[in-house]
PDB file of N, CA and C in Angstrom:
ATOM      1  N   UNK A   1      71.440 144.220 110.502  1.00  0.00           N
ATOM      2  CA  UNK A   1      72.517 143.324 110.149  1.00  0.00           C
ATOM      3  C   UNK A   1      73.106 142.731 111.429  1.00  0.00           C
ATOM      4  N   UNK A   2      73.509 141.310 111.069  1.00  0.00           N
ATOM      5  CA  UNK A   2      73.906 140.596 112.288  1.00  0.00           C
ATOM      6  C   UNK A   2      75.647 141.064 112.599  1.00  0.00           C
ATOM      7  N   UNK A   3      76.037 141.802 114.108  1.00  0.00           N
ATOM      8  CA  UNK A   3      77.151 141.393 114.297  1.00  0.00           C
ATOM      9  C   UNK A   3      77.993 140.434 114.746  1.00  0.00           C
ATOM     10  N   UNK A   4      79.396 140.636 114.024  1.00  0.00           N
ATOM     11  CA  UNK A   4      80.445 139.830 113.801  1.00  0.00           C
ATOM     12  C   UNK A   4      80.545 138.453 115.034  1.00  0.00           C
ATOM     13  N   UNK A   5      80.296 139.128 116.370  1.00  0.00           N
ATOM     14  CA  UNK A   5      80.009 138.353 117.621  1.00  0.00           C
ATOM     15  C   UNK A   5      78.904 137.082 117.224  1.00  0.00           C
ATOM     16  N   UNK A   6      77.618 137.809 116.313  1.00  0.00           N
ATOM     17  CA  UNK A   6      76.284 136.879 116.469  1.00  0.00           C
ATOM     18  C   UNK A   6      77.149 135.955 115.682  1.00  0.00           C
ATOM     19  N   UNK A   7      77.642 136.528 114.346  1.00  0.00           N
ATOM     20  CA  UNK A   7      78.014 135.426 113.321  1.00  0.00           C
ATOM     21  C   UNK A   7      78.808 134.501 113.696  1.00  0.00           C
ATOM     22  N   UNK A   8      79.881 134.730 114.563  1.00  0.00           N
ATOM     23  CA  UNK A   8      80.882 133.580 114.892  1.00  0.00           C
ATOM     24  C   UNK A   8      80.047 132.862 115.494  1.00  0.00           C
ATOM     25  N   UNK A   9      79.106 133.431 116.551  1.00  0.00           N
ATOM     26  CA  UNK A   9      78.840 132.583 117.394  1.00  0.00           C
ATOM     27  C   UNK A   9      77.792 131.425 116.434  1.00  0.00           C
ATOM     28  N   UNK A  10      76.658 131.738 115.363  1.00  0.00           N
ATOM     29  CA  UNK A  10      75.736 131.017 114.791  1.00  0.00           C
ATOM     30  C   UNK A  10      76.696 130.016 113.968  1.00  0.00           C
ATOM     31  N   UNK A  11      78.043 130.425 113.742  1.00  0.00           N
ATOM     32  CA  UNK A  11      78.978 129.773 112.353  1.00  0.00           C
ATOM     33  C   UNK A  11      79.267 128.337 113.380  1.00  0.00           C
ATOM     34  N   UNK A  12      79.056 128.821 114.670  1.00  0.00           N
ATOM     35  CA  UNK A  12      80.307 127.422 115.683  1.00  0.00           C
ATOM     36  C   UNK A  12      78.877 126.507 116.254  1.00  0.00           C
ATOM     37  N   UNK A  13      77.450 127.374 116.341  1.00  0.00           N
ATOM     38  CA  UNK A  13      76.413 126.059 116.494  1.00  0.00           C
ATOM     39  C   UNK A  13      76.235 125.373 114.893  1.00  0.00           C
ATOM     40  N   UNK A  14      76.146 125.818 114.150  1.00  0.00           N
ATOM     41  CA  UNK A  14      76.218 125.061 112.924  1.00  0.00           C
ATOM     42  C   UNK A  14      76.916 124.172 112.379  1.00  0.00           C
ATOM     43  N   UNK A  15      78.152 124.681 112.997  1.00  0.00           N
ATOM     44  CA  UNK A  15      79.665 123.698 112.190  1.00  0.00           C
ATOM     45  C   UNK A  15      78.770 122.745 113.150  1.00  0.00           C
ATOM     46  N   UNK A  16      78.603 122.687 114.355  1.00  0.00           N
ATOM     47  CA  UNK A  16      78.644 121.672 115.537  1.00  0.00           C
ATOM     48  C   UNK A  16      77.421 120.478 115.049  1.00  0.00           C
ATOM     49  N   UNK A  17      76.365 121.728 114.878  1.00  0.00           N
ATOM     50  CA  UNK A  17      75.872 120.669 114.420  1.00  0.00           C
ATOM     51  C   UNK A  17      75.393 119.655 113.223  1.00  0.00           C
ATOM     52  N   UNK A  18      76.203 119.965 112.169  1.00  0.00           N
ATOM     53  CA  UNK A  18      76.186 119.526 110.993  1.00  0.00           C
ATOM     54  C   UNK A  18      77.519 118.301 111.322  1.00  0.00           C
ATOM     55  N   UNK A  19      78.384 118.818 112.550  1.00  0.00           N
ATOM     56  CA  UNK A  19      79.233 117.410 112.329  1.00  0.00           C
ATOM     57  C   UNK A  19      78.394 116.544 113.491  1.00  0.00           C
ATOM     58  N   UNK A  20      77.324 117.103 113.998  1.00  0.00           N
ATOM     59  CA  UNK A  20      76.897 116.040 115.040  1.00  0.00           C
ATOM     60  C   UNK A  20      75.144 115.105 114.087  1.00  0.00           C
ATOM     61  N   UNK A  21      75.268 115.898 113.217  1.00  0.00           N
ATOM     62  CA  UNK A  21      73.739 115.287 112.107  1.00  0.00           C
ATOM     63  C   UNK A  21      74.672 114.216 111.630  1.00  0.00           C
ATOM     64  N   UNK A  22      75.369 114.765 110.525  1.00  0.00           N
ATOM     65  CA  UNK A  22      75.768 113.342 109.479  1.00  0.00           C
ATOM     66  C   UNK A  22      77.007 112.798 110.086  1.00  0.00           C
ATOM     67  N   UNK A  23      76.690 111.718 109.887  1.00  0.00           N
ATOM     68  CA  UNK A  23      77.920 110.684 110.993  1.00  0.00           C
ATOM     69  C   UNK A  23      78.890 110.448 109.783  1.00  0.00           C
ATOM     70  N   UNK A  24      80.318 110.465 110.303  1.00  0.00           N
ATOM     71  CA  UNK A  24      81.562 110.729 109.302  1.00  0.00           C
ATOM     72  C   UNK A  24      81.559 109.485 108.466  1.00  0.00           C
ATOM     73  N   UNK A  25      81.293 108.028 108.290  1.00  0.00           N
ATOM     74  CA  UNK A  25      81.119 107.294 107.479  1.00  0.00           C
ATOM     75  C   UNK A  25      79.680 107.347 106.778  1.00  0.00           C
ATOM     76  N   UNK A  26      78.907 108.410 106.612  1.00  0.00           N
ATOM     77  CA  UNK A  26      78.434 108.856 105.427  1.00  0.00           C
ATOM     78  C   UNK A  26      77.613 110.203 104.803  1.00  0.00           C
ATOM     79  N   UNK A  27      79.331 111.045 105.343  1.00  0.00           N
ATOM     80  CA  UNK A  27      79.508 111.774 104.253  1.00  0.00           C
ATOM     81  C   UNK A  27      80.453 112.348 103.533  1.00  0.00           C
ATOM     82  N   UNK A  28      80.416 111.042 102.894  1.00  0.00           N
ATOM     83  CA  UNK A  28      80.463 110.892 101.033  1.00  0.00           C
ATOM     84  C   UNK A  28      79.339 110.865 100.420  1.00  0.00           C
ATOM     85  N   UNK A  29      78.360 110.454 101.049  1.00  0.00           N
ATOM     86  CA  UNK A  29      76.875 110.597 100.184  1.00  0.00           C
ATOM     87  C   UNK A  29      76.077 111.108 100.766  1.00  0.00           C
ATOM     88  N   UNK A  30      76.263 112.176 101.612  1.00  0.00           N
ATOM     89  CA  UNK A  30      75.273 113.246 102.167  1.00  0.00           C
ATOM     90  C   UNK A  30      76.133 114.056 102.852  1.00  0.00           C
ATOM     91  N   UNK A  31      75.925 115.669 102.887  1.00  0.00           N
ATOM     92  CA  UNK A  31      76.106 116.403 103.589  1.00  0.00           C
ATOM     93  C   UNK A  31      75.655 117.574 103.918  1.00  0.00           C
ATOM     94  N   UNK A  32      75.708 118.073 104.654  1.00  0.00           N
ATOM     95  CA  UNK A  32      74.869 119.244 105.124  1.00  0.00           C
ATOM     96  C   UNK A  32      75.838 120.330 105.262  1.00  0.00           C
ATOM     97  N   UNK A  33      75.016 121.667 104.318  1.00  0.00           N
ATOM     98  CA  UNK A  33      75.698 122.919 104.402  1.00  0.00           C
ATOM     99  C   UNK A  33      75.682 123.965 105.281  1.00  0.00           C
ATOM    100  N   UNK A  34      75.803 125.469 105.094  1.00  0.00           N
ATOM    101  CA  UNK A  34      74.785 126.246 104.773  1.00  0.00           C
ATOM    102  C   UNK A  34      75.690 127.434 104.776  1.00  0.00           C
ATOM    103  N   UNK A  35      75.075 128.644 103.914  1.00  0.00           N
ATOM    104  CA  UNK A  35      75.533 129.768 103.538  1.00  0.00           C
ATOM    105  C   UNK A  35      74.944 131.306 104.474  1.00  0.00           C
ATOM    106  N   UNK A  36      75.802 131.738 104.644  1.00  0.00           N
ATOM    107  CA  UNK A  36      75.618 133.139 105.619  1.00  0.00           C
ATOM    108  C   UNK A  36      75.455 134.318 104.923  1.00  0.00           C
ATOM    109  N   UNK A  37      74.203 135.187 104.568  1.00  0.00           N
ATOM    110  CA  UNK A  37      74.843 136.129 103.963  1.00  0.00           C
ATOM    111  C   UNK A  37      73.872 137.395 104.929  1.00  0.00           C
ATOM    112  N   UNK A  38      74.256 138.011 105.732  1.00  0.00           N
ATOM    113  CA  UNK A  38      73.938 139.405 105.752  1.00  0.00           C
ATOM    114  C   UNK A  38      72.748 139.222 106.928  1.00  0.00           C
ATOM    115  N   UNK A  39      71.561 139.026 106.971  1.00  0.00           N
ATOM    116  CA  UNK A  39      70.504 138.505 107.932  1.00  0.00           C
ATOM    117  C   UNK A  39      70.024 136.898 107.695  1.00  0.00           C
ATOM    118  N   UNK A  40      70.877 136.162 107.071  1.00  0.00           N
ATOM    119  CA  UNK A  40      70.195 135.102 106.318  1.00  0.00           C
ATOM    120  C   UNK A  40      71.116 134.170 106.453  1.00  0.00           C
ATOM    121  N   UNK A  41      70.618 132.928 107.016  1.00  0.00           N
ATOM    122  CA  UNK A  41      71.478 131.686 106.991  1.00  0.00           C
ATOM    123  C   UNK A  41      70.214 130.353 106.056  1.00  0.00           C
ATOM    124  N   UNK A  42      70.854 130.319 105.288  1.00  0.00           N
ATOM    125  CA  UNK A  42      69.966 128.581 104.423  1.00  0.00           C
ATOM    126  C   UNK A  42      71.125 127.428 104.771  1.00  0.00           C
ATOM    127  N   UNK A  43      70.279 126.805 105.039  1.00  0.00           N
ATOM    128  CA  UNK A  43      70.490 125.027 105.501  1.00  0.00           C
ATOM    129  C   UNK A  43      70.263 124.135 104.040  1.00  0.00           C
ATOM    130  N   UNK A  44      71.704 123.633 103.994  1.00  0.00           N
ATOM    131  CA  UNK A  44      71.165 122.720 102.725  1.00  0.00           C
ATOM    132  C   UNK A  44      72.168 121.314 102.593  1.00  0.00           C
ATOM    133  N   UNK A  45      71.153 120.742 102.197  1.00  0.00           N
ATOM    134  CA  UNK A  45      71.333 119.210 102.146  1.00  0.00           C
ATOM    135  C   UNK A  45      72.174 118.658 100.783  1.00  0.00           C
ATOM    136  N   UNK A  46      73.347 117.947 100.293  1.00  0.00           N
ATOM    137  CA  UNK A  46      73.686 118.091  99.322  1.00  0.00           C
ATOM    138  C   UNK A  46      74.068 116.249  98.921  1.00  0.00           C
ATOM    139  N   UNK A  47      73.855 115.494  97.970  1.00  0.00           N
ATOM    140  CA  UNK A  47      74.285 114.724  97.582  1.00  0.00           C
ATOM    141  C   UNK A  47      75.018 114.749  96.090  1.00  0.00           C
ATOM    142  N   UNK A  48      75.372 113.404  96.311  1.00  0.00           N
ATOM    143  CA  UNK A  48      76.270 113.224  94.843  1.00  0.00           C
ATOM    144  C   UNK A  48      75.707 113.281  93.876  1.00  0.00           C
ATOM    145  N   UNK A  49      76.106 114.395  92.953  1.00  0.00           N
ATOM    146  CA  UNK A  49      75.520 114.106  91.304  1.00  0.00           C
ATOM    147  C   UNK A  49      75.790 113.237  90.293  1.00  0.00           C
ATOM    148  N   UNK A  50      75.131 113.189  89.237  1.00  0.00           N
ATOM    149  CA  UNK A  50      75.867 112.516  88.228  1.00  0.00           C
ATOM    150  C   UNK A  50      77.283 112.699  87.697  1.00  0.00           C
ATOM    151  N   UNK A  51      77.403 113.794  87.194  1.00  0.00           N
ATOM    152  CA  UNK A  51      78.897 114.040  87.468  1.00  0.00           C
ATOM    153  C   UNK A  51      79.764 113.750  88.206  1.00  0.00           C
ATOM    154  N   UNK A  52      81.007 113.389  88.440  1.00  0.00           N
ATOM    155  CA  UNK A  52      82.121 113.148  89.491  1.00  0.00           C
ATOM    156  C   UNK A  52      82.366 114.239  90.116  1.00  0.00           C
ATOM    157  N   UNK A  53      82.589 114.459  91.041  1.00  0.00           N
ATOM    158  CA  UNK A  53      83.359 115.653  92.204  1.00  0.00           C
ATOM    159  C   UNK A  53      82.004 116.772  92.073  1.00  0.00           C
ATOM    160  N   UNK A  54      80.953 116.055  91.873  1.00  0.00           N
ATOM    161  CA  UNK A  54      79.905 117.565  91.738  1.00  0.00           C
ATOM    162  C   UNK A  54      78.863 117.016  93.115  1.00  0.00           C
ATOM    163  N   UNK A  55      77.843 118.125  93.637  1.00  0.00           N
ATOM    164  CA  UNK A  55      77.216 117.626  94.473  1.00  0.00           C
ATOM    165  C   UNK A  55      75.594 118.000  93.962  1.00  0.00           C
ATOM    166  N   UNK A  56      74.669 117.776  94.226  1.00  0.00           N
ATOM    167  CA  UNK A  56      73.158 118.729  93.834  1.00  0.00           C
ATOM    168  C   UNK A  56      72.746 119.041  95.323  1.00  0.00           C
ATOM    169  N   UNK A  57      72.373 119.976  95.224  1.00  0.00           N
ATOM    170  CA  UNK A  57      71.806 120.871  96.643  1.00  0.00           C
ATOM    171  C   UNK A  57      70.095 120.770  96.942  1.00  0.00           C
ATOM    172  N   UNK A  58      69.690 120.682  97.994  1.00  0.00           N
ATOM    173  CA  UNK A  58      68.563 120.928  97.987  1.00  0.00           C
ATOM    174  C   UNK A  58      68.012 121.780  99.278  1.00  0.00           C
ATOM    175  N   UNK A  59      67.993 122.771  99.330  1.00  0.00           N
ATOM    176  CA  UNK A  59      67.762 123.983 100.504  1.00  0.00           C
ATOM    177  C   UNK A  59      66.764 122.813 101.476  1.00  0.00           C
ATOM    178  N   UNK A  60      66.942 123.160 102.649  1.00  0.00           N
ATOM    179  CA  UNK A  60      66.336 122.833 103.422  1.00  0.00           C
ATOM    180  C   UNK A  60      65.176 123.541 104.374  1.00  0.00           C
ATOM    181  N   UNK A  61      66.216 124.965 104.953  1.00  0.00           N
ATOM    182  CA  UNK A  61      65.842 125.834 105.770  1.00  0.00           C
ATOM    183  C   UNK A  61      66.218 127.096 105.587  1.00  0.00           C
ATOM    184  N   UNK A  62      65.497 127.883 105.446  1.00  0.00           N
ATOM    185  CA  UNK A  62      65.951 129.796 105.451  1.00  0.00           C
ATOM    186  C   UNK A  62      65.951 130.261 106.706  1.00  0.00           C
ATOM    187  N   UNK A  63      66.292 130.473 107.728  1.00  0.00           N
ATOM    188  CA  UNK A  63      66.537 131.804 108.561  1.00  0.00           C
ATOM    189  C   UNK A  63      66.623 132.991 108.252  1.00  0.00           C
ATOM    190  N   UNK A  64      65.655 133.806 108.774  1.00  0.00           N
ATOM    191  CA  UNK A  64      65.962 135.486 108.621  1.00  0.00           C
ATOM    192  C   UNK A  64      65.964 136.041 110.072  1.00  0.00           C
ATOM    193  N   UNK A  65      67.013 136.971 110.224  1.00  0.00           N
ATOM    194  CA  UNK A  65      66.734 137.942 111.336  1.00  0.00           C
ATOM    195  C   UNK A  65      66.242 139.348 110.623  1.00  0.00           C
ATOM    196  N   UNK A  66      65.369 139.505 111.892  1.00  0.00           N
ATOM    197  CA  UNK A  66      64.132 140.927 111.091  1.00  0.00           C
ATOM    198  C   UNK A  66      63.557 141.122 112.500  1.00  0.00           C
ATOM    199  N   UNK A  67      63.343 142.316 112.976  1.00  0.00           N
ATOM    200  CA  UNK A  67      62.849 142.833 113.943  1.00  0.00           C
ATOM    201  C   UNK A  67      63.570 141.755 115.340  1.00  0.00           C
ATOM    202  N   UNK A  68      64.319 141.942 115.146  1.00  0.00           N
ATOM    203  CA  UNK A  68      65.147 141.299 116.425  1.00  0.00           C
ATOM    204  C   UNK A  68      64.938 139.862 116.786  1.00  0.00           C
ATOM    205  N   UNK A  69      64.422 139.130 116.014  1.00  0.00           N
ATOM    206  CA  UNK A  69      63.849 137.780 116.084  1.00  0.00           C
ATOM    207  C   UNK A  69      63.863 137.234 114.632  1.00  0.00           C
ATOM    208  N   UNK A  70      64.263 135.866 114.786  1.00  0.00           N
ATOM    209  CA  UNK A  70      64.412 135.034 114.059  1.00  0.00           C
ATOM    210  C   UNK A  70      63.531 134.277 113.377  1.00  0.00           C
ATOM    211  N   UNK A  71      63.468 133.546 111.888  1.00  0.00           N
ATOM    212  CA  UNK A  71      62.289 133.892 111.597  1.00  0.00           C
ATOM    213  C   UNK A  71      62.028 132.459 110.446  1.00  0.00           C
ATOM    214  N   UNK A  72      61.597 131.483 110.578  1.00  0.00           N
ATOM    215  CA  UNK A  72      62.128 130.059 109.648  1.00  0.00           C
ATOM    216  C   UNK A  72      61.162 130.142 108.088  1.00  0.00           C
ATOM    217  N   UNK A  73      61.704 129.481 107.312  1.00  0.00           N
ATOM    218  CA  UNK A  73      61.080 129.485 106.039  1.00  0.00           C
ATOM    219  C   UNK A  73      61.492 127.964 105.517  1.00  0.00           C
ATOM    220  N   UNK A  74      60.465 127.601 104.548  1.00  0.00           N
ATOM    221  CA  UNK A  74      60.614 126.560 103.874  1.00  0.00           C
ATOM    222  C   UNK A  74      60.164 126.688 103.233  1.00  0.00           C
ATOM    223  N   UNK A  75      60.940 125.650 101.439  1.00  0.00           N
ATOM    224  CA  UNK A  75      60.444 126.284 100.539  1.00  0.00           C
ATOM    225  C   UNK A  75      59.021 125.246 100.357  1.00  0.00           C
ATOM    226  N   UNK A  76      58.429 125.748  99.261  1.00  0.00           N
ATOM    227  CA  UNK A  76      57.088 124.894  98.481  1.00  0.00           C
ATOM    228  C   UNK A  76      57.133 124.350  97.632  1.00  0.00           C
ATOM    229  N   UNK A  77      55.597 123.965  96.992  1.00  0.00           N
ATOM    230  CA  UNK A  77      56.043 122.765  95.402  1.00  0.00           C
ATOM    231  C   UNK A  77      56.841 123.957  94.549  1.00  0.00           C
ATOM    232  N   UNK A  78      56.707 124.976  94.599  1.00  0.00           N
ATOM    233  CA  UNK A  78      56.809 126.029  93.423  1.00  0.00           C
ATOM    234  C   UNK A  78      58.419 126.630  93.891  1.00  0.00           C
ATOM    235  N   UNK A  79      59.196 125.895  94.862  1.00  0.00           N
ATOM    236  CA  UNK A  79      60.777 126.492  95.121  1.00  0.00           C
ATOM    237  C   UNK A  79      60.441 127.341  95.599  1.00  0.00           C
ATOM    238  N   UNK A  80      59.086 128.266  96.229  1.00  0.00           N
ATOM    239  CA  UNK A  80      59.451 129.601  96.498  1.00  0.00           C
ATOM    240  C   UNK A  80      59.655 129.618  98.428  1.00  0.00           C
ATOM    241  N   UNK A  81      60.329 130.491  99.191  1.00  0.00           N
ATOM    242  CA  UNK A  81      60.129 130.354 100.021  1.00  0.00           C
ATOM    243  C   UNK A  81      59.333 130.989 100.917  1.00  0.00           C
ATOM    244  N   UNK A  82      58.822 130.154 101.992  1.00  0.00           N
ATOM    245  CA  UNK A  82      57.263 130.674 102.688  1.00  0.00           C
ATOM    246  C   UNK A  82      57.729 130.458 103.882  1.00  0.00           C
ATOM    247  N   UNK A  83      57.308 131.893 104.994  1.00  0.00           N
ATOM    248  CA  UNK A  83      57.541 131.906 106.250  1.00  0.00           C
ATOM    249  C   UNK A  83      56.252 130.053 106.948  1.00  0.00           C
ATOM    250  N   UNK A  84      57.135 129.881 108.001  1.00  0.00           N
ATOM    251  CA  UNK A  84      56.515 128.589 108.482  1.00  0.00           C
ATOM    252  C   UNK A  84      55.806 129.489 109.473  1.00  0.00           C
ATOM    253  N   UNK A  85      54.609 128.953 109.586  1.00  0.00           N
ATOM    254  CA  UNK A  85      53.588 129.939 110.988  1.00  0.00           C
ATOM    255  C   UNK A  85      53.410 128.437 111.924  1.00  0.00           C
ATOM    256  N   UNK A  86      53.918 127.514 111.874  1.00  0.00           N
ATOM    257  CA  UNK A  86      54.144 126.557 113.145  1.00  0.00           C
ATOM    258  C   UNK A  86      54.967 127.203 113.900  1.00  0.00           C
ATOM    259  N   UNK A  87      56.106 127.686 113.360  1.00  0.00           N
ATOM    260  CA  UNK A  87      57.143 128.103 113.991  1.00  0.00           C
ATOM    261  C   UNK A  87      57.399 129.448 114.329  1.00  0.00           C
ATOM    262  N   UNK A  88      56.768 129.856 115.672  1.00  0.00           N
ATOM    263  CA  UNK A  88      56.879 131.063 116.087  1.00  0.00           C
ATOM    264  C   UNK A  88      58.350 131.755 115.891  1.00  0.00           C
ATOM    265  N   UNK A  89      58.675 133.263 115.317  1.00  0.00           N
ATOM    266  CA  UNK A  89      59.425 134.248 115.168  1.00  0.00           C
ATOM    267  C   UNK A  89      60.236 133.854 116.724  1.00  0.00           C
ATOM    268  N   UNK A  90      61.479 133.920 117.004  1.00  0.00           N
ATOM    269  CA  UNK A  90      62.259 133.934 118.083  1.00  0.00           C
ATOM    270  C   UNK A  90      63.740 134.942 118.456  1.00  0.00           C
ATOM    271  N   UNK A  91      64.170 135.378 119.177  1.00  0.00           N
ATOM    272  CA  UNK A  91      65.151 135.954 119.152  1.00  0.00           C
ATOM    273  C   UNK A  91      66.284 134.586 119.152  1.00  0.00           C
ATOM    274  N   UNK A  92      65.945 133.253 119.607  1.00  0.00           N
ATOM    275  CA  UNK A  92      67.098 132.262 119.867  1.00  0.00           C
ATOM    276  C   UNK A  92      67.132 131.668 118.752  1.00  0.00           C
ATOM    277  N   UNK A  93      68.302 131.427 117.938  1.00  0.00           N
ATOM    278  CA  UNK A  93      68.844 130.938 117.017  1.00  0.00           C
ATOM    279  C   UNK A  93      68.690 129.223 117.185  1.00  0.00           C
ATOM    280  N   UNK A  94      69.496 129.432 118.076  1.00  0.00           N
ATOM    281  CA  UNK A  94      69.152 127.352 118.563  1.00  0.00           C
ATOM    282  C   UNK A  94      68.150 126.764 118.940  1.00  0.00           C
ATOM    283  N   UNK A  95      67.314 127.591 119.115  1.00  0.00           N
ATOM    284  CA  UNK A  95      65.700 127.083 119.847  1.00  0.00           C
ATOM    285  C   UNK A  95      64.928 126.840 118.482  1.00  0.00           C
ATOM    286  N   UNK A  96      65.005 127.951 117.708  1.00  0.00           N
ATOM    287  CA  UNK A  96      64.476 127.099 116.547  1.00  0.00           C
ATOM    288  C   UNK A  96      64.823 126.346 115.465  1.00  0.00           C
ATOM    289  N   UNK A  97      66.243 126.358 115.490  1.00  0.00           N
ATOM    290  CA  UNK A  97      67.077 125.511 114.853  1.00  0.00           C
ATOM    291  C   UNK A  97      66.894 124.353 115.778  1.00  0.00           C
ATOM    292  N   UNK A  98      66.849 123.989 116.786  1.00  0.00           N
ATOM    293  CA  UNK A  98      66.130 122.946 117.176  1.00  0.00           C
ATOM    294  C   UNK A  98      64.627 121.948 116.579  1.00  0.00           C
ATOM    295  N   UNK A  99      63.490 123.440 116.214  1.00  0.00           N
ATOM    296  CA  UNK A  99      62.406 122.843 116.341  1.00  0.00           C
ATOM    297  C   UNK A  99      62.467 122.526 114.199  1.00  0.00           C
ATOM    298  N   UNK A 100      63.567 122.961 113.874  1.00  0.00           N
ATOM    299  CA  UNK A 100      63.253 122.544 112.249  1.00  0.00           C
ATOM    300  C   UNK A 100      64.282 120.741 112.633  1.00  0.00           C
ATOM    301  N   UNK A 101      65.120 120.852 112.901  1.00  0.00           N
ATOM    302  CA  UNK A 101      66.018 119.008 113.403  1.00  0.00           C
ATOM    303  C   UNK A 101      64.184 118.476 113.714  1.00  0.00           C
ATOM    304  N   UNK A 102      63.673 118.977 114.810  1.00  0.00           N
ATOM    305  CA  UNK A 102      62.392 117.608 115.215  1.00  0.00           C
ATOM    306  C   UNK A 102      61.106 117.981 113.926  1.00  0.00           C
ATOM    307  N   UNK A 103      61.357 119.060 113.410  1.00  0.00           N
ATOM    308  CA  UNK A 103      59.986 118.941 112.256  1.00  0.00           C
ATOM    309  C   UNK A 103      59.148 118.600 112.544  1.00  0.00           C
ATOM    310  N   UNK A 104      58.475 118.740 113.391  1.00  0.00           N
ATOM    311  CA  UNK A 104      57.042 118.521 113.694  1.00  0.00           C
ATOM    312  C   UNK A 104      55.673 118.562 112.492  1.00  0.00           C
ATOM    313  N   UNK A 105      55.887 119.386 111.927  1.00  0.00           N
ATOM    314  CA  UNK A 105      55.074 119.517 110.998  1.00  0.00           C
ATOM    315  C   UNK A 105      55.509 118.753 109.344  1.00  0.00           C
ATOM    316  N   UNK A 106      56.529 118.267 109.644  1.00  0.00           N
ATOM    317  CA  UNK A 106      57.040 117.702 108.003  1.00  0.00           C
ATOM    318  C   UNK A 106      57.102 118.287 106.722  1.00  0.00           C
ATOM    319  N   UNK A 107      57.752 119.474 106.872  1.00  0.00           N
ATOM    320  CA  UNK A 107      58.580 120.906 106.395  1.00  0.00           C
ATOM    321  C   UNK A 107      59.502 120.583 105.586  1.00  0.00           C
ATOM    322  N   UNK A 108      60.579 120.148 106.421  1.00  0.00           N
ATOM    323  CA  UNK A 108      62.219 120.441 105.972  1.00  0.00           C
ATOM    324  C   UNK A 108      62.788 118.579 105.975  1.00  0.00           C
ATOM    325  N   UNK A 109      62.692 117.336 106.479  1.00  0.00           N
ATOM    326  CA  UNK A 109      62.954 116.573 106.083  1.00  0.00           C
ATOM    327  C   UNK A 109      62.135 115.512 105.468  1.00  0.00           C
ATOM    328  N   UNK A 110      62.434 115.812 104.250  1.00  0.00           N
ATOM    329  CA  UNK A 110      61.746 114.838 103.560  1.00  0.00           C
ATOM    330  C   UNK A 110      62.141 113.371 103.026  1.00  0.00           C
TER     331      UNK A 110
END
């Protein structure tokens, strides 16, 4: 389990860079999340639904920490999620949160 130190610190590159992805005149029609729970951070992309004040989500990116290194996933046609083997296991959080932003392989932005 990640400590309290890792978490603040992963919570303040994220805020950072979710306000440095979507530029403040537009989002109202896009924004970028993501949820923390326990070894696990998902990245997710959210626009406006049909409904008023509702949004629809669409996961982007899984992070796992597991054996001291970090570890990316994306999901498939089938929603399920699958470790990426482009993307080598890392102990740095931002290094590969870096290499899912450039997608090299055409993964996570579609």
């Amino acid at each position: 389990m990640l400590d309290s130190f890792t978490i603040r610190r992963i919570q303040s590159v994220m805020n950072g860079y979710i306000h440095e992805k979507v530029p403040a005149p537009l989002r109202t029609m896009v924004k970028l999340t993501y949820e923390m729970n326990d070894n696990e951070l998902i990245l997710t992309e959210e626009r406006p639904a049909e409904q008023p004040y509702q949004w629809d989500k669409m996961h982007i990116a899984r992070f796992y920490w597991e054996e001291n290194r970090w570890k990316v996933y994306a999901k498939d046609e089938h929603s399920s999620w699958n470790v990426v083997d482009v993307i080598e296991p890392c102990p740095d959080f931002e290094d590969l949160l870096e290499q899912v932003e450039r997608d090299d392989a055409g993964l996570f932005w579609r």
